[in-house]
PDB file of N, CA and C in Angstrom:
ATOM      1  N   UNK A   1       0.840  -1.163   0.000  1.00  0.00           N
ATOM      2  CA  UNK A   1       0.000   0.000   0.000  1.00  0.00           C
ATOM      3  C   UNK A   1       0.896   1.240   0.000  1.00  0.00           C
ATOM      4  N   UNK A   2       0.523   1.991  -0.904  1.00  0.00           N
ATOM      5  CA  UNK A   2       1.310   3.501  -0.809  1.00  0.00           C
ATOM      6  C   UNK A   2       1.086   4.244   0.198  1.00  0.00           C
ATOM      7  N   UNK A   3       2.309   5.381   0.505  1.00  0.00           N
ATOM      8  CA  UNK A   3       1.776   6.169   1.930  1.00  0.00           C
ATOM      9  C   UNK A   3       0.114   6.895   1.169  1.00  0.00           C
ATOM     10  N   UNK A   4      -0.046   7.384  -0.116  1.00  0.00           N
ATOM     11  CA  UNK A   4      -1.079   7.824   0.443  1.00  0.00           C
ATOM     12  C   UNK A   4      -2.167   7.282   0.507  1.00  0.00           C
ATOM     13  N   UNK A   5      -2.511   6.163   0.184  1.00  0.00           N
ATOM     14  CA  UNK A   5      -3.594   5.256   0.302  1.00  0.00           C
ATOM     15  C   UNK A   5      -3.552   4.780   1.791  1.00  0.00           C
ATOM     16  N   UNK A   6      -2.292   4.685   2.737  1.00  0.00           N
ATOM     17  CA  UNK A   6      -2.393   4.290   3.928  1.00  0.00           C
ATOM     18  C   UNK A   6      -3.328   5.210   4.581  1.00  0.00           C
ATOM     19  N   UNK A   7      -2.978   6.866   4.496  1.00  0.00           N
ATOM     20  CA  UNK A   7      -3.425   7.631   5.045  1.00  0.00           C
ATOM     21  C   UNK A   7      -4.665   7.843   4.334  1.00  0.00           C
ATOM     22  N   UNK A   8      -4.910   7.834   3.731  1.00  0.00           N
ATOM     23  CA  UNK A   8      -6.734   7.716   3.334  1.00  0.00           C
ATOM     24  C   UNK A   8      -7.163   6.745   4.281  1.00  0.00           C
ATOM     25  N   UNK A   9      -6.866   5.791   4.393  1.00  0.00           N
ATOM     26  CA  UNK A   9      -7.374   4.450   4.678  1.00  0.00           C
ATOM     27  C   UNK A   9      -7.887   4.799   6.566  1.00  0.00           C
ATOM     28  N   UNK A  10      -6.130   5.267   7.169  1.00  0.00           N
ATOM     29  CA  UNK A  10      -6.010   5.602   8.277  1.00  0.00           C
ATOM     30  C   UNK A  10      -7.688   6.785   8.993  1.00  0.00           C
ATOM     31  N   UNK A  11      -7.246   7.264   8.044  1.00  0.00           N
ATOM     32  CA  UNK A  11      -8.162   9.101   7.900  1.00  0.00           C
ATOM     33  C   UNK A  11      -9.688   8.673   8.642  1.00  0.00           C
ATOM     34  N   UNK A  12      -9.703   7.399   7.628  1.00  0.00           N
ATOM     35  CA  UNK A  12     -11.189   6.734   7.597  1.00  0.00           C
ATOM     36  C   UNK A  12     -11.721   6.388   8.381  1.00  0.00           C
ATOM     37  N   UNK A  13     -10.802   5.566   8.744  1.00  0.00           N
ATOM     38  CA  UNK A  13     -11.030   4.652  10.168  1.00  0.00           C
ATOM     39  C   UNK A  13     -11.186   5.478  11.139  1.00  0.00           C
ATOM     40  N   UNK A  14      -9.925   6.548  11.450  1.00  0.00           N
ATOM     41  CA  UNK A  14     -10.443   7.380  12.078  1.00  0.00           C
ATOM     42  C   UNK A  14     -11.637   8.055  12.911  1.00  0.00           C
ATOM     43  N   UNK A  15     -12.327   8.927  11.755  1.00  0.00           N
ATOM     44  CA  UNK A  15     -13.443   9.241  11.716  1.00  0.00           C
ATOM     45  C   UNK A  15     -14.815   8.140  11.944  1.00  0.00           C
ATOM     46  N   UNK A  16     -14.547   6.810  11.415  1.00  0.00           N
ATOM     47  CA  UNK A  16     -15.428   5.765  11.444  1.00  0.00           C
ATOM     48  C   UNK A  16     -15.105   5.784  12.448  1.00  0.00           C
ATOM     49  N   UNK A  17     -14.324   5.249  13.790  1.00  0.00           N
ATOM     50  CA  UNK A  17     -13.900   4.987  14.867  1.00  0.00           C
ATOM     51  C   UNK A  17     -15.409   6.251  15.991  1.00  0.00           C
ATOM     52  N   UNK A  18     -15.077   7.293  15.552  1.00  0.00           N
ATOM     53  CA  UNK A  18     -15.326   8.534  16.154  1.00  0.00           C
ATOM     54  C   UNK A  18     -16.990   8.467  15.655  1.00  0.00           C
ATOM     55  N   UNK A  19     -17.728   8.155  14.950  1.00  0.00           N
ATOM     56  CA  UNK A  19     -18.471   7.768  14.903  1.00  0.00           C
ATOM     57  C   UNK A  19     -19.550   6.613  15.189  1.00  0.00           C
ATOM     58  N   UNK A  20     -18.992   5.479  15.637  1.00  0.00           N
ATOM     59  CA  UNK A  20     -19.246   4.552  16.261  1.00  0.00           C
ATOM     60  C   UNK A  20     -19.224   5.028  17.676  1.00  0.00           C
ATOM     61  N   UNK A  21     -18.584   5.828  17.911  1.00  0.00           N
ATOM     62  CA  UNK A  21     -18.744   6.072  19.828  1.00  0.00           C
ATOM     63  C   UNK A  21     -19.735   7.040  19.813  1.00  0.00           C
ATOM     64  N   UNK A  22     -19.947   7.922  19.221  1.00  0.00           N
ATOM     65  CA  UNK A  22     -21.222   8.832  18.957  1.00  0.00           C
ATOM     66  C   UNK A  22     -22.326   7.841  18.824  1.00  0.00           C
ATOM     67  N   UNK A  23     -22.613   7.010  17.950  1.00  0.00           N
ATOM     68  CA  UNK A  23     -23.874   6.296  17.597  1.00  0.00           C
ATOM     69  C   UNK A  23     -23.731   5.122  18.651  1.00  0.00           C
ATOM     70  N   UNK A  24     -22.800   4.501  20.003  1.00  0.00           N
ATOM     71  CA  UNK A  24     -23.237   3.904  21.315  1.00  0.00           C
ATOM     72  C   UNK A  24     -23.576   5.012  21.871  1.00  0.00           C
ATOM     73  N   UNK A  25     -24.204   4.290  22.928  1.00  0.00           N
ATOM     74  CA  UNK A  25     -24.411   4.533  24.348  1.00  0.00           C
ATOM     75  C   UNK A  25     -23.222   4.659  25.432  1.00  0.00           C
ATOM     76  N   UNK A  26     -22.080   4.829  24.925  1.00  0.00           N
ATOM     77  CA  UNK A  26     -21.009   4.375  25.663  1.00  0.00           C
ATOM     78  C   UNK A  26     -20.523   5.497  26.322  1.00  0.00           C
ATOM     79  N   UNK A  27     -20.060   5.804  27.713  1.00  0.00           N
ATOM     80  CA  UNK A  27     -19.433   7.073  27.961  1.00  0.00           C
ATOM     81  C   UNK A  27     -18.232   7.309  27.352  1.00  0.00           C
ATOM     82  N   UNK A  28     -17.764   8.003  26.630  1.00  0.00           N
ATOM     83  CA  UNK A  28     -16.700   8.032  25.779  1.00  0.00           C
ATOM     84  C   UNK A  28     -16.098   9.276  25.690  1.00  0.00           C
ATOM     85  N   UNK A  29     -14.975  10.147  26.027  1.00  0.00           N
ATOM     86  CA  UNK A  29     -15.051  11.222  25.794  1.00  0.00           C
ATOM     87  C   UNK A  29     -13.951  10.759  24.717  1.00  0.00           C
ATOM     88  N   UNK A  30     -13.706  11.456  23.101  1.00  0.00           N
ATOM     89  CA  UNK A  30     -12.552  11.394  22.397  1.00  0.00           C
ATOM     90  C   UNK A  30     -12.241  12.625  21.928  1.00  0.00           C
ATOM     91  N   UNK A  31     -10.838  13.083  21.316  1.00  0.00           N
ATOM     92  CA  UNK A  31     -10.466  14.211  20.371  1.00  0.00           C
ATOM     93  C   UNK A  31      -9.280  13.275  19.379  1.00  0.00           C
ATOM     94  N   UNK A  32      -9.396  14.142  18.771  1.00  0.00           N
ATOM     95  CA  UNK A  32      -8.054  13.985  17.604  1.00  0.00           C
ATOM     96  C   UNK A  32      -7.322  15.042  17.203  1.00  0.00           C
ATOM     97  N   UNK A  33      -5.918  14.758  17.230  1.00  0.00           N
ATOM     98  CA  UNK A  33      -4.912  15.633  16.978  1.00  0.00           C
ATOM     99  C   UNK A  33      -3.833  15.114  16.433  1.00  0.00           C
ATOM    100  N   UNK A  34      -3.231  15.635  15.231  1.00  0.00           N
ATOM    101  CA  UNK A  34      -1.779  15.273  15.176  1.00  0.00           C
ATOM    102  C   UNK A  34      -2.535  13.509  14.580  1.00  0.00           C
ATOM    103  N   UNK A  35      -3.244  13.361  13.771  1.00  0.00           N
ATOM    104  CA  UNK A  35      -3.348  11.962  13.731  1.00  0.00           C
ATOM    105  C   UNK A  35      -3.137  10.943  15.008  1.00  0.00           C
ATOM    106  N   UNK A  36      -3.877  11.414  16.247  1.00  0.00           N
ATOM    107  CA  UNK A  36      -3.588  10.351  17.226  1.00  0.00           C
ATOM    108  C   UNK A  36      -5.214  10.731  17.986  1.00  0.00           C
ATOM    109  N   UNK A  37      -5.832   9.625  17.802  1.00  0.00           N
ATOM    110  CA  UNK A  37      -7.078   9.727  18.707  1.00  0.00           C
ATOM    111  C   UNK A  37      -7.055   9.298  19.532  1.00  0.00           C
ATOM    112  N   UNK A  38      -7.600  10.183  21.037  1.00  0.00           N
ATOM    113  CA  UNK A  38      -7.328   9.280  22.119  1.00  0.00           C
ATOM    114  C   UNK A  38      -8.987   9.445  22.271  1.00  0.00           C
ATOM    115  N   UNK A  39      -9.186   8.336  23.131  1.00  0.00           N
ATOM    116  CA  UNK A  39     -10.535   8.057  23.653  1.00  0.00           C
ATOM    117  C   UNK A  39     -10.604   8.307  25.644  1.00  0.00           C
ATOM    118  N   UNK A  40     -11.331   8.698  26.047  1.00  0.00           N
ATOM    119  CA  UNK A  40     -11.234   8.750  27.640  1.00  0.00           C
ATOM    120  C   UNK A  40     -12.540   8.467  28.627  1.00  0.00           C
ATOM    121  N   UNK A  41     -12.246   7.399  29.223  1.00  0.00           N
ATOM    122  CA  UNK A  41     -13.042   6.897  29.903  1.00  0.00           C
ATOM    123  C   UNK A  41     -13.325   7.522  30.937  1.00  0.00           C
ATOM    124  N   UNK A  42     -14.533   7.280  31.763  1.00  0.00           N
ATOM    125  CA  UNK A  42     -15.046   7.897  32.995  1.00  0.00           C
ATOM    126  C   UNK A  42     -14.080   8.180  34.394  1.00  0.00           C
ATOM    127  N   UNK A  43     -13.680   6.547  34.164  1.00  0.00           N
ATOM    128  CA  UNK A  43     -12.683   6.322  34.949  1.00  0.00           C
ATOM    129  C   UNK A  43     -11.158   7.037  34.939  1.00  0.00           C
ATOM    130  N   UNK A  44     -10.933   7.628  33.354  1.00  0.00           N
ATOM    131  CA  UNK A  44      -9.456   8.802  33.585  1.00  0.00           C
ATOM    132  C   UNK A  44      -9.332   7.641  32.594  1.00  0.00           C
ATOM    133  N   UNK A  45      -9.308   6.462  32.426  1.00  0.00           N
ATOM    134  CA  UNK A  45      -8.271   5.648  31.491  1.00  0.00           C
ATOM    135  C   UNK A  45      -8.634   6.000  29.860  1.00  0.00           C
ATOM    136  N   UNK A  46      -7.340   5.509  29.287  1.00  0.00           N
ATOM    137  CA  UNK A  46      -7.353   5.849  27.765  1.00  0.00           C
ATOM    138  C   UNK A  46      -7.192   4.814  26.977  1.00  0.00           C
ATOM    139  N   UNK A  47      -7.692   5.243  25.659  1.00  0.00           N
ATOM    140  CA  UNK A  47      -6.989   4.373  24.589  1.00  0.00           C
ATOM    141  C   UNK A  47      -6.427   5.460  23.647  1.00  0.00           C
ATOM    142  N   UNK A  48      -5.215   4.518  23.099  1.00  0.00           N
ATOM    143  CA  UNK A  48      -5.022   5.569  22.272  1.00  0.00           C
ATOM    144  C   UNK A  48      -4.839   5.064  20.673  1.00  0.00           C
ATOM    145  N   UNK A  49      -4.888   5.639  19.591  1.00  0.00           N
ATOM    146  CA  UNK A  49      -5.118   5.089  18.257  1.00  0.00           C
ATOM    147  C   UNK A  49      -4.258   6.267  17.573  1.00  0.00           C
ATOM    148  N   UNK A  50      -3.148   5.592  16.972  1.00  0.00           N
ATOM    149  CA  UNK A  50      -2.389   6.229  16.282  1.00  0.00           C
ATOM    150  C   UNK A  50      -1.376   6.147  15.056  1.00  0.00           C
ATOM    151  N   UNK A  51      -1.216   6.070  13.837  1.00  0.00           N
ATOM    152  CA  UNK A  51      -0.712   5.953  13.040  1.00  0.00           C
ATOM    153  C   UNK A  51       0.957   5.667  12.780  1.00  0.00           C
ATOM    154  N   UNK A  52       1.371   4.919  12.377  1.00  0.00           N
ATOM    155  CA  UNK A  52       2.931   4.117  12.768  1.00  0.00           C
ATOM    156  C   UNK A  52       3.171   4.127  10.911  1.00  0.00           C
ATOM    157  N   UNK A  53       3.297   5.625  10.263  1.00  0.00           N
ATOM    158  CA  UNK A  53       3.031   5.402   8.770  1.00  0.00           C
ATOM    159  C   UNK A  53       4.757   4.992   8.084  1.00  0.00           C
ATOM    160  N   UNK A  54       5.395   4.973   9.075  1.00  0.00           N
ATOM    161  CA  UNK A  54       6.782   4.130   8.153  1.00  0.00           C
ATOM    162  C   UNK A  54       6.766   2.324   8.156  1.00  0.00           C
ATOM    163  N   UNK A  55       5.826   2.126   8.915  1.00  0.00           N
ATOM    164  CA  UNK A  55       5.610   0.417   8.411  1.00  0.00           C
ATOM    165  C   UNK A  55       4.168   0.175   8.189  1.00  0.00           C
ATOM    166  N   UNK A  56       3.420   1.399   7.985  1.00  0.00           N
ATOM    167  CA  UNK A  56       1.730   1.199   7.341  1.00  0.00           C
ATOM    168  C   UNK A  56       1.168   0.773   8.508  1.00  0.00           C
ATOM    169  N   UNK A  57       1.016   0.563   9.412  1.00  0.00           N
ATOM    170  CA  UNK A  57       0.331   0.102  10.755  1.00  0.00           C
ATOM    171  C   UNK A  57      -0.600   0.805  11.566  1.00  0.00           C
ATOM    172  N   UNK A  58      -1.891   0.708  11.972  1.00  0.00           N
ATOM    173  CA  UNK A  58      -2.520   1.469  12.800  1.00  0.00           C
ATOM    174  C   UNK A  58      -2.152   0.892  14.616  1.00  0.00           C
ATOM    175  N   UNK A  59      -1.789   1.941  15.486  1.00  0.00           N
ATOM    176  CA  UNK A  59      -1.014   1.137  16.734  1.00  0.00           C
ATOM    177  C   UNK A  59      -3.000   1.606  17.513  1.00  0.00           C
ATOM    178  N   UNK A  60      -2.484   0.656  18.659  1.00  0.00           N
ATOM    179  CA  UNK A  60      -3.486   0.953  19.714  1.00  0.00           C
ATOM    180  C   UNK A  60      -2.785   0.766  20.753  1.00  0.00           C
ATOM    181  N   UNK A  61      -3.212   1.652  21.715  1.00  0.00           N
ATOM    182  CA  UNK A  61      -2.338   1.552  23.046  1.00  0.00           C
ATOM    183  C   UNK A  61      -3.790   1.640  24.286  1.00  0.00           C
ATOM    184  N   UNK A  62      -3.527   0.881  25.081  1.00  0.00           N
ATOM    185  CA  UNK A  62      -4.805   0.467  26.194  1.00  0.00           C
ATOM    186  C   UNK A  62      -3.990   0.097  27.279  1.00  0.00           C
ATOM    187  N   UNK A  63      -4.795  -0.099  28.303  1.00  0.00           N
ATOM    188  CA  UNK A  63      -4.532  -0.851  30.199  1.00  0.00           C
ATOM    189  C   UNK A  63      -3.762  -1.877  29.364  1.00  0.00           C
ATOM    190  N   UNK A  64      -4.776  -2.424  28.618  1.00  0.00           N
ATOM    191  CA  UNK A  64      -3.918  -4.147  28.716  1.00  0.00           C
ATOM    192  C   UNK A  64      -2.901  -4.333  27.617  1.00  0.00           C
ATOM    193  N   UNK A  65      -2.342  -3.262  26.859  1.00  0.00           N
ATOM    194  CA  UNK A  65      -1.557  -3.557  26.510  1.00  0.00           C
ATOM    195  C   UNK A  65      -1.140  -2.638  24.885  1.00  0.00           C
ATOM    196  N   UNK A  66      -0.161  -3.345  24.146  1.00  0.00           N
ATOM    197  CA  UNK A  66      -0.306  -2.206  22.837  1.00  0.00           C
ATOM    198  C   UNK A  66      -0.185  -3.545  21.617  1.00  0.00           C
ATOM    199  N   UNK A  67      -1.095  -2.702  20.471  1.00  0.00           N
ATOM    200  CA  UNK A  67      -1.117  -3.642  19.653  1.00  0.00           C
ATOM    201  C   UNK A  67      -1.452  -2.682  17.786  1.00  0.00           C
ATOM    202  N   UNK A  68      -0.962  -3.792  17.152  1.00  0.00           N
ATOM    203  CA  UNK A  68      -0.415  -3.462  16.110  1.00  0.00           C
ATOM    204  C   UNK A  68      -1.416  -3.773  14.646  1.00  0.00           C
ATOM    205  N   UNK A  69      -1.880  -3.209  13.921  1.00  0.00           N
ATOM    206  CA  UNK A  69      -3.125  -3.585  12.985  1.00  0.00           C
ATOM    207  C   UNK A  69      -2.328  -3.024  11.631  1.00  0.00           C
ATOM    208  N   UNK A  70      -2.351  -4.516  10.514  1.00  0.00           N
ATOM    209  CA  UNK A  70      -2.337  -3.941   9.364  1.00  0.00           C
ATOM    210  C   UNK A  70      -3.240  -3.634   8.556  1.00  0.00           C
ATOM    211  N   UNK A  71      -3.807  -2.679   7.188  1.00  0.00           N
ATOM    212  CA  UNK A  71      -4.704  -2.975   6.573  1.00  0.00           C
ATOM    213  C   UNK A  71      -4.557  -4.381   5.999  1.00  0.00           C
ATOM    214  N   UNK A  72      -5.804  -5.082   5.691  1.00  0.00           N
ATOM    215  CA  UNK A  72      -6.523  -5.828   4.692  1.00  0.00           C
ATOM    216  C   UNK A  72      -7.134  -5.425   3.712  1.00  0.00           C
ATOM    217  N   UNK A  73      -6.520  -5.728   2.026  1.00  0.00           N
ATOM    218  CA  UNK A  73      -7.417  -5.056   1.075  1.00  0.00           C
ATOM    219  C   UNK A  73      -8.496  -6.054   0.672  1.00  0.00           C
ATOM    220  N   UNK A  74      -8.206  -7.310   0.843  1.00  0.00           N
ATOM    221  CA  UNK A  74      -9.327  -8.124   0.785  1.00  0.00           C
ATOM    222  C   UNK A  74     -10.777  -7.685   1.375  1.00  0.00           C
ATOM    223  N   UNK A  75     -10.422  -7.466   2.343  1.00  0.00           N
ATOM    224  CA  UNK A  75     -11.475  -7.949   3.313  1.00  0.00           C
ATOM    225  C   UNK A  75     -11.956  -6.086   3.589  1.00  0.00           C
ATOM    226  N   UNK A  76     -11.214  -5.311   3.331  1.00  0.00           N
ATOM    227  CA  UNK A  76     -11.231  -3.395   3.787  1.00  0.00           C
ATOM    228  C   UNK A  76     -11.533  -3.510   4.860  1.00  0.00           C
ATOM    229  N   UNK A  77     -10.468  -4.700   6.100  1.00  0.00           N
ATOM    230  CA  UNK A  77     -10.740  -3.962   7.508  1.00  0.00           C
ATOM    231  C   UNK A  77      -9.029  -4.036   7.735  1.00  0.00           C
ATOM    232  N   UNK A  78      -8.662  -3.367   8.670  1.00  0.00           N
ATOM    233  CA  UNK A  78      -7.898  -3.391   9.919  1.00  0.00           C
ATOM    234  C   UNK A  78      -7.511  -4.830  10.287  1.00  0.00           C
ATOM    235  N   UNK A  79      -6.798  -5.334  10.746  1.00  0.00           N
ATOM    236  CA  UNK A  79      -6.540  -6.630  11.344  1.00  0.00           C
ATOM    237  C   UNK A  79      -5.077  -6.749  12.314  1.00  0.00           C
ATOM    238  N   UNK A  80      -5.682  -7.308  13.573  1.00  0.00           N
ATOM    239  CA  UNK A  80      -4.231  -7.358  14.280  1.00  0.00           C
ATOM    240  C   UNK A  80      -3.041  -8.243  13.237  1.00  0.00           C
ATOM    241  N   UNK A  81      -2.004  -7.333  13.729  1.00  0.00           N
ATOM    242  CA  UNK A  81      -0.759  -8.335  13.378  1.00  0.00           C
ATOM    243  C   UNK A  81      -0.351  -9.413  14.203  1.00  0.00           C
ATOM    244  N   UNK A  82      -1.052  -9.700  15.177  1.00  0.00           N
ATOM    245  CA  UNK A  82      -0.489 -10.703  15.980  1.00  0.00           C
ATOM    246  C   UNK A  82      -1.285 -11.833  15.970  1.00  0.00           C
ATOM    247  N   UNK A  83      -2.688 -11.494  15.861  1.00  0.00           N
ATOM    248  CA  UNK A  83      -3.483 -12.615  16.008  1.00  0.00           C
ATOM    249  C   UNK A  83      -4.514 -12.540  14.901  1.00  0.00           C
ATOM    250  N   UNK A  84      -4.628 -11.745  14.040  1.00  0.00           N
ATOM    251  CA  UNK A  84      -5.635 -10.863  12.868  1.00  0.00           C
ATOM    252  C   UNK A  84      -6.829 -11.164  13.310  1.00  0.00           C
ATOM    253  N   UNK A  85      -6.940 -10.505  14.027  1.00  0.00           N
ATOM    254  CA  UNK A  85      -8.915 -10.138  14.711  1.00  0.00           C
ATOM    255  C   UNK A  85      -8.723  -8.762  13.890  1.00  0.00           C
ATOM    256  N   UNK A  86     -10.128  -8.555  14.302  1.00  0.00           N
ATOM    257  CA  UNK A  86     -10.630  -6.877  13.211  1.00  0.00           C
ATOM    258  C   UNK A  86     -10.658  -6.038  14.379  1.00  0.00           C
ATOM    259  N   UNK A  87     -10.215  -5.205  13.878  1.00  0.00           N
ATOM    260  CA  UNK A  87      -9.834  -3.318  14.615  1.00  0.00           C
ATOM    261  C   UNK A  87     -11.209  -3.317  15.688  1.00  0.00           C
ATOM    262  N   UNK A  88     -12.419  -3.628  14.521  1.00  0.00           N
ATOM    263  CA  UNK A  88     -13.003  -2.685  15.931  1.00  0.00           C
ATOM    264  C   UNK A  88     -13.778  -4.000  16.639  1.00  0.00           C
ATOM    265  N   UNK A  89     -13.786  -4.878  17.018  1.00  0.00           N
ATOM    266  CA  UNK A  89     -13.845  -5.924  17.881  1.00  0.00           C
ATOM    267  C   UNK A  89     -12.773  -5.496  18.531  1.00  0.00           C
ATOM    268  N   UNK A  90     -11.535  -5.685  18.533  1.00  0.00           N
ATOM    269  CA  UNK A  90     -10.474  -5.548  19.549  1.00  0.00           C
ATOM    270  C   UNK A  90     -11.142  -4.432  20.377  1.00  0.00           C
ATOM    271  N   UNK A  91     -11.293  -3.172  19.280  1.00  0.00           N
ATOM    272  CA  UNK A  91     -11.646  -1.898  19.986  1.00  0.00           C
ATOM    273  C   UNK A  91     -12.806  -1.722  21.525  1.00  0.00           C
ATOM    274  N   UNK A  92     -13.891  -2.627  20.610  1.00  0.00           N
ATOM    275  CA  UNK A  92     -14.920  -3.134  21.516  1.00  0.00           C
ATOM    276  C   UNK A  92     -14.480  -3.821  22.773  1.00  0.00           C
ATOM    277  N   UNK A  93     -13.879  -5.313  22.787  1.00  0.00           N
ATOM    278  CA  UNK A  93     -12.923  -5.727  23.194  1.00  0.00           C
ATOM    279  C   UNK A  93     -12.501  -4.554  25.114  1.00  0.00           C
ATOM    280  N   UNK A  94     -11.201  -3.891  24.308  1.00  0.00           N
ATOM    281  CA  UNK A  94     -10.711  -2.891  25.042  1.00  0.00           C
ATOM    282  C   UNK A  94     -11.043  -1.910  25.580  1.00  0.00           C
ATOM    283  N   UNK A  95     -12.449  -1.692  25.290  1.00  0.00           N
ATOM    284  CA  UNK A  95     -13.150  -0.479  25.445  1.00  0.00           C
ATOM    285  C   UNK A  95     -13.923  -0.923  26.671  1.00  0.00           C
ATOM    286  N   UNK A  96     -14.660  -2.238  26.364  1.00  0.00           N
ATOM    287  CA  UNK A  96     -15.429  -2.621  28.008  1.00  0.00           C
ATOM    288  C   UNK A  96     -14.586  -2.947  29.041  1.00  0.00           C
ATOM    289  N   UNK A  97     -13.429  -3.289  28.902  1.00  0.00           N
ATOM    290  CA  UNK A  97     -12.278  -3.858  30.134  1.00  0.00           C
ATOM    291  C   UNK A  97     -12.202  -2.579  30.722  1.00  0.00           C
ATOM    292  N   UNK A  98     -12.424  -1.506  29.790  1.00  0.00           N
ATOM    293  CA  UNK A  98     -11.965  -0.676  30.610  1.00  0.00           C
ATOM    294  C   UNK A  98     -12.761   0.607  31.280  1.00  0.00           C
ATOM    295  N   UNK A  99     -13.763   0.178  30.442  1.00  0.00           N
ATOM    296  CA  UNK A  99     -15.235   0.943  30.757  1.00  0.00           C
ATOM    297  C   UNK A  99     -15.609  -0.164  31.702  1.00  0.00           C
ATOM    298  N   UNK A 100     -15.201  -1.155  32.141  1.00  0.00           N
ATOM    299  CA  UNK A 100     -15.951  -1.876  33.042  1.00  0.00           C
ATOM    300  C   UNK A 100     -17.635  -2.374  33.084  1.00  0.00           C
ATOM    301  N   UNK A 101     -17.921  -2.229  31.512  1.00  0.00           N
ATOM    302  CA  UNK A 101     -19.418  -2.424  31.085  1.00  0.00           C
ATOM    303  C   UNK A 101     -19.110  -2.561  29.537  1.00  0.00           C
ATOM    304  N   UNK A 102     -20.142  -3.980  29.012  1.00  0.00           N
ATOM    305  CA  UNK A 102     -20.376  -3.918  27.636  1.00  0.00           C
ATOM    306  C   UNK A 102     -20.401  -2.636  27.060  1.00  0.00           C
ATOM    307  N   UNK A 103     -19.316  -2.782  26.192  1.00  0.00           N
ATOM    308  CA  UNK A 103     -19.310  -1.354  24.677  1.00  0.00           C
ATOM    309  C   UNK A 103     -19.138  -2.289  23.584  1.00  0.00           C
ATOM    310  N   UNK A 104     -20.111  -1.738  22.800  1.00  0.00           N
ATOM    311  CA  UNK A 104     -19.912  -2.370  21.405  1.00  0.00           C
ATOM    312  C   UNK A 104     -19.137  -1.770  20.367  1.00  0.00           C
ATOM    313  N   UNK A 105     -18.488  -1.237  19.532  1.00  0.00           N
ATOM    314  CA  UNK A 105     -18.414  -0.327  18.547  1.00  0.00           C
ATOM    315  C   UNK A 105     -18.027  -0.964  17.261  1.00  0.00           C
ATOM    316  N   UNK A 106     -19.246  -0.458  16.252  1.00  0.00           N
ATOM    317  CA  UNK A 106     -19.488  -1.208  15.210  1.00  0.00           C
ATOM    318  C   UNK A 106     -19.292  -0.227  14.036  1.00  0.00           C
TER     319      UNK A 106
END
């Protein structure tokens, strides 16, 4: 993938990301800056989602840990590099551990 198709791709998700927490129910506070969205829980905790564009990678950083997503053009999702689950399951995933209540984000 070329850098600028990464960053389209990135851009997207982005905004899709930021939209999915708008359309839950979830307490969520987020901003974006500098290509790095952080998300902030009730509790003070974060996630953070940020672009790693010299090896094409979307990073996530959480409580439990940090993890690494390449695109898929097959499939047009996100996928861990470690275990290839999809972006926003993980997201979901990471989001109730730490919201301490079912979050979905779809």
């Amino acid at each position: 993938m070329k850098d600028a198709e990464f960053k389209r791709q990135f851009d997207a998700t982005l905004l899709a990301i930021e939209q999915a927490i708008e359309n839950s129910d979830a307490d969520i506070e987020f901003e974006t800056a500098n290509d790095i969205l952080t998300l902030e829980f009730p509790n003070r905790s974060k996630i953070i989602i940020n672009a790693q564009s010299a090896v094409r990678q979307l990073w996530v950083a959480a409580r439990s840990g940090g993890f690494h997503y390449d695109f898929d053009t097959a499939s047009g999702t996100w996928r861990s590099h470690q275990t290839g689950a999809e972006l926003f399951a993980e997201l979901s995933r990471l989001a109730s551990e730490q919201a301490g209540e079912a979050i979905r984000l779809a």
